[in-house]
PDB file of N, CA and C in Angstrom:
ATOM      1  N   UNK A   1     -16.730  28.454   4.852  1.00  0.00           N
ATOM      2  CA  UNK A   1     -16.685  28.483   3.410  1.00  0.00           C
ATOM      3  C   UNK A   1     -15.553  27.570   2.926  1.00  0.00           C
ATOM      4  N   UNK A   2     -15.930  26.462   2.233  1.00  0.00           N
ATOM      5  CA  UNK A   2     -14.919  25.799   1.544  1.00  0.00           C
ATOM      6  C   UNK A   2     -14.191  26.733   0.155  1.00  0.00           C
ATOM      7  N   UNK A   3     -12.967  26.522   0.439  1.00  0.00           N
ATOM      8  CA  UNK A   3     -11.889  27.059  -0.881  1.00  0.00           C
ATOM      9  C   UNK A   3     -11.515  25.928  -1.834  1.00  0.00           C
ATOM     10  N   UNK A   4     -11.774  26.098  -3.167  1.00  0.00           N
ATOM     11  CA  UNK A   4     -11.477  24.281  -3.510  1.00  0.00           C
ATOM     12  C   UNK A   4      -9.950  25.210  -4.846  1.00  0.00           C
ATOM     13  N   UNK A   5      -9.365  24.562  -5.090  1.00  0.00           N
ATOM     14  CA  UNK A   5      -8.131  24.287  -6.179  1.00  0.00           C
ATOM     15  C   UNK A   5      -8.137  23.600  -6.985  1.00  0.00           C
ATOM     16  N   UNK A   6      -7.644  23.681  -7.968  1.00  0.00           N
ATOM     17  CA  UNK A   6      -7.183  23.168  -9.237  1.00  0.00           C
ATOM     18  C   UNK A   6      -5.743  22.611  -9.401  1.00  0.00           C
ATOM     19  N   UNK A   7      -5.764  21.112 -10.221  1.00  0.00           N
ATOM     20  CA  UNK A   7      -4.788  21.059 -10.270  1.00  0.00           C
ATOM     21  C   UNK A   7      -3.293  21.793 -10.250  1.00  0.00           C
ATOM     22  N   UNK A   8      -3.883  23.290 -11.534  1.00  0.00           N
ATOM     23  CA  UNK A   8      -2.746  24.321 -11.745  1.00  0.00           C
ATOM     24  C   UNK A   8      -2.248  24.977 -10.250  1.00  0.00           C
ATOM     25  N   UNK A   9      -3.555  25.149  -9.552  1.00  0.00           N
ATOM     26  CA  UNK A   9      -3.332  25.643  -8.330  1.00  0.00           C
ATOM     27  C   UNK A   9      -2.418  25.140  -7.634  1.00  0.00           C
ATOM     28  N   UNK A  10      -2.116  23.891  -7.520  1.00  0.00           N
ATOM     29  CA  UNK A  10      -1.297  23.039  -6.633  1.00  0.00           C
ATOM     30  C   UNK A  10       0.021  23.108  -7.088  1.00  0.00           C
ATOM     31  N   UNK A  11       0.250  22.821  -8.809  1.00  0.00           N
ATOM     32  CA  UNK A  11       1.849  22.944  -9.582  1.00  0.00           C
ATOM     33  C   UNK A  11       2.073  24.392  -8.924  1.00  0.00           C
ATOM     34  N   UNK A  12       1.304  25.113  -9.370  1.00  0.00           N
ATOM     35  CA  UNK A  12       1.781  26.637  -9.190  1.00  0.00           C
ATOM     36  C   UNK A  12       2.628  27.077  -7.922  1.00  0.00           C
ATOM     37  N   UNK A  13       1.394  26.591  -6.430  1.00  0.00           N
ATOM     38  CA  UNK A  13       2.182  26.866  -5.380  1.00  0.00           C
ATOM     39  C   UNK A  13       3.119  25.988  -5.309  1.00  0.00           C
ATOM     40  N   UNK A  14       3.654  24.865  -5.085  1.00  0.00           N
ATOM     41  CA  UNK A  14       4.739  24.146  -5.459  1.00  0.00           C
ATOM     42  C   UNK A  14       5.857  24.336  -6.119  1.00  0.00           C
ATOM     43  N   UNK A  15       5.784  25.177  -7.199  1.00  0.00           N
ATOM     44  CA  UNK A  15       6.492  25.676  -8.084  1.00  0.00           C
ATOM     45  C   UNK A  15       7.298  27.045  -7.543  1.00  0.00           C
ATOM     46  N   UNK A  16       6.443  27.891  -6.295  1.00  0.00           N
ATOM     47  CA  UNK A  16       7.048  28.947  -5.386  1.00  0.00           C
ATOM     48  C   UNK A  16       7.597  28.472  -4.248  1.00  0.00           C
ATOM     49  N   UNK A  17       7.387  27.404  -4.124  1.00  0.00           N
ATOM     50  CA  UNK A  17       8.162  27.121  -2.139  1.00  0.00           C
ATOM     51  C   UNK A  17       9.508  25.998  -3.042  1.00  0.00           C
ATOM     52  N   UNK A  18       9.435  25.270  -4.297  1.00  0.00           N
ATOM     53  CA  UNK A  18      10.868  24.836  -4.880  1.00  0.00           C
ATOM     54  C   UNK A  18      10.602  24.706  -5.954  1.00  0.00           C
ATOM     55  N   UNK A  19      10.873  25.419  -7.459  1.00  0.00           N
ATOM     56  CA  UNK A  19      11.044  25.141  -9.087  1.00  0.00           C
ATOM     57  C   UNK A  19      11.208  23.552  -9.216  1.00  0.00           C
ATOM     58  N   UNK A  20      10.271  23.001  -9.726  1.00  0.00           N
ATOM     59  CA  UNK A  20      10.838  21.877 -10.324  1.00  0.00           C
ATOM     60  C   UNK A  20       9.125  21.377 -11.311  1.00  0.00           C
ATOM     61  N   UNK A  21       9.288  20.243 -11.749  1.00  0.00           N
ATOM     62  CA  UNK A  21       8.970  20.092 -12.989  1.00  0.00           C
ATOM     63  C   UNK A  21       7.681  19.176 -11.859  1.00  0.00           C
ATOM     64  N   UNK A  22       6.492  20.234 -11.099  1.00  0.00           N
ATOM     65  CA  UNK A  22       5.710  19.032 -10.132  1.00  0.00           C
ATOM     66  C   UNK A  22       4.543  18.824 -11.099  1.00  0.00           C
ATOM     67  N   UNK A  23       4.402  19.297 -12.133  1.00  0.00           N
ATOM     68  CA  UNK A  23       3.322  19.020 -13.252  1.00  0.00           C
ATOM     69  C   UNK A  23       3.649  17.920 -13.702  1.00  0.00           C
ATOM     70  N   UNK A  24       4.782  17.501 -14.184  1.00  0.00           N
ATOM     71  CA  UNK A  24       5.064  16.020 -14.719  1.00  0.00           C
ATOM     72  C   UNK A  24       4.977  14.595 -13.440  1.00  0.00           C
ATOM     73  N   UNK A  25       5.962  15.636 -12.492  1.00  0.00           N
ATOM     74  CA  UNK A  25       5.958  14.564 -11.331  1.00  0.00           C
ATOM     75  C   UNK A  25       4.683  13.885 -10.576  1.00  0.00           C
ATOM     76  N   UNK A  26       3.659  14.671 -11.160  1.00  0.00           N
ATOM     77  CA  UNK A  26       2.304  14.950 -10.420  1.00  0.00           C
ATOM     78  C   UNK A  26       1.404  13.955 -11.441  1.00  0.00           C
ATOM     79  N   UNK A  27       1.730  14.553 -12.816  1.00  0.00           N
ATOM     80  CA  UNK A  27       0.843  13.396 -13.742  1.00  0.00           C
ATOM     81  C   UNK A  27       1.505  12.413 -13.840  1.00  0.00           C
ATOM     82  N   UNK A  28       2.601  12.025 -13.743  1.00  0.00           N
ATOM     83  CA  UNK A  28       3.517  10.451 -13.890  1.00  0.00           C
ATOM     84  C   UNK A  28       2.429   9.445 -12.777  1.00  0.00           C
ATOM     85  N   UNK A  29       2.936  10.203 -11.163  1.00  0.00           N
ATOM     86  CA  UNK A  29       2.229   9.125  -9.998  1.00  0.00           C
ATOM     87  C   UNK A  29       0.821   9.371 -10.299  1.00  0.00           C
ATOM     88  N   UNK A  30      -0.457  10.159 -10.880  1.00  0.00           N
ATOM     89  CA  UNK A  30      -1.377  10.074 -10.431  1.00  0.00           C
ATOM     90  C   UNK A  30      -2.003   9.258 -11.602  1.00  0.00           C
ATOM     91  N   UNK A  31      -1.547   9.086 -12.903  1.00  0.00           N
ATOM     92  CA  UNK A  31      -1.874   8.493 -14.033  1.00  0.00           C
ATOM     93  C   UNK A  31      -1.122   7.231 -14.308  1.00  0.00           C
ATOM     94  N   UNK A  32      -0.423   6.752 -13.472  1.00  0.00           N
ATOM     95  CA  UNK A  32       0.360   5.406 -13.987  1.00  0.00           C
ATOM     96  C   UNK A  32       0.407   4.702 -12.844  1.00  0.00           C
ATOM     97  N   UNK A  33       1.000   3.521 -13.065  1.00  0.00           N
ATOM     98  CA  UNK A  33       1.311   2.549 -12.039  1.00  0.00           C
ATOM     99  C   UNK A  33       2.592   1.955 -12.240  1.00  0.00           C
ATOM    100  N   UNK A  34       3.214   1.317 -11.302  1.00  0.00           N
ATOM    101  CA  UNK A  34       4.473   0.221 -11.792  1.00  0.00           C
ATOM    102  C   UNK A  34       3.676  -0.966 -11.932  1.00  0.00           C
ATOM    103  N   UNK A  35       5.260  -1.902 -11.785  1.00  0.00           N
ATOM    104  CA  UNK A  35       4.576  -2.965 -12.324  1.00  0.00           C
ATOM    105  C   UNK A  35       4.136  -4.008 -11.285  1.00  0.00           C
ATOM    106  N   UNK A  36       4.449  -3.380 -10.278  1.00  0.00           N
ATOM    107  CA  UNK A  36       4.098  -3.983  -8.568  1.00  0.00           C
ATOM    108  C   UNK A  36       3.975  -3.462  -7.424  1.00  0.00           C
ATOM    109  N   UNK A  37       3.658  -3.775  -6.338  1.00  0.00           N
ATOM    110  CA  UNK A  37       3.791  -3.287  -4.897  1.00  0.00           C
ATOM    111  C   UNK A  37       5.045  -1.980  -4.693  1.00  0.00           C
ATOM    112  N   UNK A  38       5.137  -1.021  -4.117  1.00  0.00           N
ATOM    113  CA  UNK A  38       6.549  -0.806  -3.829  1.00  0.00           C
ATOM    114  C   UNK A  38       6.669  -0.893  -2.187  1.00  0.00           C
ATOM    115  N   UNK A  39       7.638  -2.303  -3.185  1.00  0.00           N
ATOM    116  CA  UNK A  39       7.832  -2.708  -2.145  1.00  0.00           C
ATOM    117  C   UNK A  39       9.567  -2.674  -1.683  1.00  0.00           C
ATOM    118  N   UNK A  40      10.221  -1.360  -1.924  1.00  0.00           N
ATOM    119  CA  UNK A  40      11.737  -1.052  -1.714  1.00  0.00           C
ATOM    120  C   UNK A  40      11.974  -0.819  -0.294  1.00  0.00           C
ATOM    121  N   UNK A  41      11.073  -0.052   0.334  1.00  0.00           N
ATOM    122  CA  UNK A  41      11.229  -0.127   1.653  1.00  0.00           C
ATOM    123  C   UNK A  41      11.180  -0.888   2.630  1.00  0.00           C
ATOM    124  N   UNK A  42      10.229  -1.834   2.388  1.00  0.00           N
ATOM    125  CA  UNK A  42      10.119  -3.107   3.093  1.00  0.00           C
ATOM    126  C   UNK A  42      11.616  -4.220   3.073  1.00  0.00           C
ATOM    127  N   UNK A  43      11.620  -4.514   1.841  1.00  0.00           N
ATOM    128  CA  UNK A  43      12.787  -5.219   1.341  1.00  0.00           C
ATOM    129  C   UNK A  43      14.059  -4.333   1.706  1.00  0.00           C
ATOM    130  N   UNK A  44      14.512  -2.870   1.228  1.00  0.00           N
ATOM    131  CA  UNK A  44      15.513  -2.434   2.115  1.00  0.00           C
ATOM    132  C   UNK A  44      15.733  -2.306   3.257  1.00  0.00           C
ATOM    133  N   UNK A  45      15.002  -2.462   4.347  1.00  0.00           N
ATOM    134  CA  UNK A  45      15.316  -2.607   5.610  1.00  0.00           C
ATOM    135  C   UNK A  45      15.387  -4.267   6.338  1.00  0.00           C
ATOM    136  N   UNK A  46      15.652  -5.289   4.985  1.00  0.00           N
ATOM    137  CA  UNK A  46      15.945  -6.474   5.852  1.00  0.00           C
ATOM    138  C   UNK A  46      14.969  -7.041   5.910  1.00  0.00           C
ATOM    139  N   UNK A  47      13.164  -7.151   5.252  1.00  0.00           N
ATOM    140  CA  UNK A  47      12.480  -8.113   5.223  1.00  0.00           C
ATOM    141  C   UNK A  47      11.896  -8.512   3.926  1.00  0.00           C
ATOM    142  N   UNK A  48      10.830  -9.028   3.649  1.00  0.00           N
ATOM    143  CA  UNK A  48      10.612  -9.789   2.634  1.00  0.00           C
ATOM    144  C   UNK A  48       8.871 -10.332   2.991  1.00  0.00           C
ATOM    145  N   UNK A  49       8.362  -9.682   1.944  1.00  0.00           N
ATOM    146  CA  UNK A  49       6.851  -9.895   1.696  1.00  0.00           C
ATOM    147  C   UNK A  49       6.446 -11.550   0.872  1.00  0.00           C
ATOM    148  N   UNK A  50       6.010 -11.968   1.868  1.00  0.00           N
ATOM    149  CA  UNK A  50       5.437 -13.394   1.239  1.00  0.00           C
ATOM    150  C   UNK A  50       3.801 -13.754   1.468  1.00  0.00           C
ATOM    151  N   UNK A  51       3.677 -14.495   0.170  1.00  0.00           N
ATOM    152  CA  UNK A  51       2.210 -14.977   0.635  1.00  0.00           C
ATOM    153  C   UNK A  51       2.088 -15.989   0.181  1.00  0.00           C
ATOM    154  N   UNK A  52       1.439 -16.874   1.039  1.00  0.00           N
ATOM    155  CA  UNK A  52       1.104 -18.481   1.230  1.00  0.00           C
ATOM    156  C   UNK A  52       0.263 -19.173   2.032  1.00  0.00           C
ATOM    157  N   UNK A  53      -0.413 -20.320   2.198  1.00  0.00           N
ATOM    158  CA  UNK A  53      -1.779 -20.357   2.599  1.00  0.00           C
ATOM    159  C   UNK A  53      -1.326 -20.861   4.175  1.00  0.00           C
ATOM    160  N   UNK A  54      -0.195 -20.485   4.725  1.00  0.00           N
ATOM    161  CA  UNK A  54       0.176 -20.451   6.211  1.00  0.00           C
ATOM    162  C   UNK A  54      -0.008 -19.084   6.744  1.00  0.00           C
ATOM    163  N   UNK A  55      -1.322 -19.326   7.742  1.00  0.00           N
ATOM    164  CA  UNK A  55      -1.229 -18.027   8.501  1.00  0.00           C
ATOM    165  C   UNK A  55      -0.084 -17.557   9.392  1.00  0.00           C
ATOM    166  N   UNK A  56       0.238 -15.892   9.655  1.00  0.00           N
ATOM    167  CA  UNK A  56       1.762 -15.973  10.259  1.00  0.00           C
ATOM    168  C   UNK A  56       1.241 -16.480  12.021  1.00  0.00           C
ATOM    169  N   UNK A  57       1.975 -16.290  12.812  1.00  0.00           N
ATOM    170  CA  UNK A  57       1.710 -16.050  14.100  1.00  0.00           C
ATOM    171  C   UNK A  57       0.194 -15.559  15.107  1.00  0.00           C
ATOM    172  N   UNK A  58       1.164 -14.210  14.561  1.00  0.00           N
ATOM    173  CA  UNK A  58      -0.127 -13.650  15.149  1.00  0.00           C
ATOM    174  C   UNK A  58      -1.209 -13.151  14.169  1.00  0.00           C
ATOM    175  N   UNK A  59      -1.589 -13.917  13.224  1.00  0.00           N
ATOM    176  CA  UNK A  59      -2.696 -14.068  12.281  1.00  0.00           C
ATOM    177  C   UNK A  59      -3.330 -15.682  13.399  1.00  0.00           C
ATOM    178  N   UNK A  60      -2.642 -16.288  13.985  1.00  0.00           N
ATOM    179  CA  UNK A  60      -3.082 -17.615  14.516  1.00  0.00           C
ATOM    180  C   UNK A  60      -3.521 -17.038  16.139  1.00  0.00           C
ATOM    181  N   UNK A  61      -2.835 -16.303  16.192  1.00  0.00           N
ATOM    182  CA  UNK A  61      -2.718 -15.739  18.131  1.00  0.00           C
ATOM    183  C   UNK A  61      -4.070 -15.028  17.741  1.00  0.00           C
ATOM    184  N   UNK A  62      -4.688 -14.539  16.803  1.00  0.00           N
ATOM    185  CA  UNK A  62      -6.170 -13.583  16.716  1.00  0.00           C
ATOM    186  C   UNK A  62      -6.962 -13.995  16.375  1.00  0.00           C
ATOM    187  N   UNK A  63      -6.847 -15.458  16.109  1.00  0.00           N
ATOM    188  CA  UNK A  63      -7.971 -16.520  15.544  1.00  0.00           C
ATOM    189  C   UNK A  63      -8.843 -16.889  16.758  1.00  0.00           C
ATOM    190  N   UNK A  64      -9.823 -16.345  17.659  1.00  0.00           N
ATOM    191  CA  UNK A  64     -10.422 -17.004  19.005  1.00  0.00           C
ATOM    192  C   UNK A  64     -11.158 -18.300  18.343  1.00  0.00           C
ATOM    193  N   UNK A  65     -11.520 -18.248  17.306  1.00  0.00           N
ATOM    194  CA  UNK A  65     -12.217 -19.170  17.092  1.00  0.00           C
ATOM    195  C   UNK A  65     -12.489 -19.379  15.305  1.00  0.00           C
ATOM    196  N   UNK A  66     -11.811 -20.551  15.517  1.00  0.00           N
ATOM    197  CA  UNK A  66     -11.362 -20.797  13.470  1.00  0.00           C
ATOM    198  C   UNK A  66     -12.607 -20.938  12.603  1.00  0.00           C
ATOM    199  N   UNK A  67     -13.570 -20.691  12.938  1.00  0.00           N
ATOM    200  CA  UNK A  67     -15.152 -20.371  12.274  1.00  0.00           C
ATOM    201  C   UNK A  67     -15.217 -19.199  11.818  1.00  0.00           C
ATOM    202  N   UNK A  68     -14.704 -18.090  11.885  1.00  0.00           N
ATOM    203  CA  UNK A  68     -14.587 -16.858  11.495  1.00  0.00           C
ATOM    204  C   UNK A  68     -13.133 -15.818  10.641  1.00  0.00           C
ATOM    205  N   UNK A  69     -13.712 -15.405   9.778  1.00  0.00           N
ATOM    206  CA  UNK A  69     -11.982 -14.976   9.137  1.00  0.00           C
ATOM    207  C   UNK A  69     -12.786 -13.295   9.364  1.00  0.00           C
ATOM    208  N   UNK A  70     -11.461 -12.900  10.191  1.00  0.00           N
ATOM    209  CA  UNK A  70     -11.037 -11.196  10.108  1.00  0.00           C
ATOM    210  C   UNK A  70     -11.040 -10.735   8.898  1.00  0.00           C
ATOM    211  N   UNK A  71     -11.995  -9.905   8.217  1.00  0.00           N
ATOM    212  CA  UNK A  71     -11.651  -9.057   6.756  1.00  0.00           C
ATOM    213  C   UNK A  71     -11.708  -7.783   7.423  1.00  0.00           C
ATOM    214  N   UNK A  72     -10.616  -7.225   8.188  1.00  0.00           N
ATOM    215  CA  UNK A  72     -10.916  -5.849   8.848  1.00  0.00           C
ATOM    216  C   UNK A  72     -10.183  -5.147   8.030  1.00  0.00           C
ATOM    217  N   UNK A  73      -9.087  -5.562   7.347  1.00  0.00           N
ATOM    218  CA  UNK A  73      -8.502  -5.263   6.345  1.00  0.00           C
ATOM    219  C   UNK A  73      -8.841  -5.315   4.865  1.00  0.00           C
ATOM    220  N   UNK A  74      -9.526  -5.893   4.499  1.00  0.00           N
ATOM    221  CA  UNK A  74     -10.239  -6.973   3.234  1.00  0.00           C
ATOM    222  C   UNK A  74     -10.354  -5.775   2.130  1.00  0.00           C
ATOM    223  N   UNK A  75      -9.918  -6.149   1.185  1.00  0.00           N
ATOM    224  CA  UNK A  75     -10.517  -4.935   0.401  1.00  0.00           C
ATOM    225  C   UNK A  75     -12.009  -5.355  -0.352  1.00  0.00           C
ATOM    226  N   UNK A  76     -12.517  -6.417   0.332  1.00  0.00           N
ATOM    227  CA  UNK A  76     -13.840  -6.974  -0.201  1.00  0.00           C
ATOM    228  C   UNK A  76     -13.995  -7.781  -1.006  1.00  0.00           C
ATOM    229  N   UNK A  77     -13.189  -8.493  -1.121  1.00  0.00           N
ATOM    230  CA  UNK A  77     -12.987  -9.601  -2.483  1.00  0.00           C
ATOM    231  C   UNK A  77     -13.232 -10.824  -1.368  1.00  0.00           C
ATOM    232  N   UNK A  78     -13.793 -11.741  -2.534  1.00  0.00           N
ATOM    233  CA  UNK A  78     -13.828 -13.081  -1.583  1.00  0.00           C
ATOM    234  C   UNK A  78     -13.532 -14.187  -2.643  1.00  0.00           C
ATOM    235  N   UNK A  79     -12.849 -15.496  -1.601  1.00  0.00           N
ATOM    236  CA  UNK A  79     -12.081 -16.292  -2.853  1.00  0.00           C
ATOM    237  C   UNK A  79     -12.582 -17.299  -2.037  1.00  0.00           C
ATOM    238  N   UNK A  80     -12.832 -18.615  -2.589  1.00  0.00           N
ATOM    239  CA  UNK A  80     -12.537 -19.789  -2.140  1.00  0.00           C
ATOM    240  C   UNK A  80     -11.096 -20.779  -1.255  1.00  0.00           C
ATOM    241  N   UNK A  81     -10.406 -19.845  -1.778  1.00  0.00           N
ATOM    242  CA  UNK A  81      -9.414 -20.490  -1.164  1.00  0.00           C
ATOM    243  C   UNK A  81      -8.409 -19.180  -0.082  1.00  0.00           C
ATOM    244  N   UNK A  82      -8.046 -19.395   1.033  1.00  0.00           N
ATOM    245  CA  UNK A  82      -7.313 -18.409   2.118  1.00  0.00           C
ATOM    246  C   UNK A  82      -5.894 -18.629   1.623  1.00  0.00           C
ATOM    247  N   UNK A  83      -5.347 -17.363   1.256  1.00  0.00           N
ATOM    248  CA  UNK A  83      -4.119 -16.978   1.391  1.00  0.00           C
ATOM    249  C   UNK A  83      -3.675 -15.774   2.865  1.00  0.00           C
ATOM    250  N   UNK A  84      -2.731 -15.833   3.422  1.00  0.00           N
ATOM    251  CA  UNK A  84      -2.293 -14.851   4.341  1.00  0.00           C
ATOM    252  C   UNK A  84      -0.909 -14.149   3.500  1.00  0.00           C
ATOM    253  N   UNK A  85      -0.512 -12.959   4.051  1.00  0.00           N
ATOM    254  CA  UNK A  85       0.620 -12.608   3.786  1.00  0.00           C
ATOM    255  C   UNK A  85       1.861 -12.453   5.005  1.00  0.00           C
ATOM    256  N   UNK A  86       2.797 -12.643   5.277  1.00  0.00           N
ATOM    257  CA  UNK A  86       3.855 -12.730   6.329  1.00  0.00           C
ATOM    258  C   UNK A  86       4.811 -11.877   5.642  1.00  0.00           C
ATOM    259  N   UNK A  87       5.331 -10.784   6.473  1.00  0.00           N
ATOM    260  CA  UNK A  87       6.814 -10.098   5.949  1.00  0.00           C
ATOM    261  C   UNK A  87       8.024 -11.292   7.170  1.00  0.00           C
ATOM    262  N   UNK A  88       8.527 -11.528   6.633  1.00  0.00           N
ATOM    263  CA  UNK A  88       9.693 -12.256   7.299  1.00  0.00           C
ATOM    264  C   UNK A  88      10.568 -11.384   7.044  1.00  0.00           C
ATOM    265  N   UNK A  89      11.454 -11.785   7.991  1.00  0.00           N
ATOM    266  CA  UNK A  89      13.211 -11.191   8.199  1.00  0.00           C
ATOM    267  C   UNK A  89      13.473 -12.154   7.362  1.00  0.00           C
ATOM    268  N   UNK A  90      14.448 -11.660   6.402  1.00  0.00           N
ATOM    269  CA  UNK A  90      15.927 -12.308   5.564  1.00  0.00           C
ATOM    270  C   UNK A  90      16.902 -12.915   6.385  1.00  0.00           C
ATOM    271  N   UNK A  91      16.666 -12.938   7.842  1.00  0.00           N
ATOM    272  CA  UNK A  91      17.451 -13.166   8.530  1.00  0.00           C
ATOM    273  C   UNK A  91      18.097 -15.001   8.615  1.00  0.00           C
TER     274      UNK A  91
END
């Protein structure tokens, strides 16, 4: 037997294991967006998200054969022109 919940259901128990305001905290992230990636974690630990039409490394080391592009990731969009993305070290 599936048990299903309600939003209230979820503030509520939340609201017994620590008081805090998870109704707001809950509609802020599920109804909004910023204004980009978050990307604080990446960048606080010393790297840096780039994209440019140089594949990185091992985007080249998985290429067996340059007739074919990997969308294993793809969110299904298709463009005329190939961009890759590379996190580099700041280093």
């Amino acid at each position: 037997m599936v048990k299903t919940y309600t939003f209230d259901d979820v503030v509520n128990t939340l609201n017994q294991v620590v008081p805090y305001d998870w109704r707001g905290f809950w509609t802020e992230r599920l109804t909004n967006h910023g204004p980009g990636a978050p990307l604080g974690g990446i960048e606080g630990s010393g790297w840096k998200l780039v994209y440019d039409e140089t594949p990185s490394e091992l985007d080249h080391a998985g290429d067996k054969d340059e007739k074919a592009v990997d969308a294993h990731y793809s969110v299904g969009c298709c463009s005329e022109v190939m961009a890759w993305f590379t996190i580099r070290s700041r280093a």
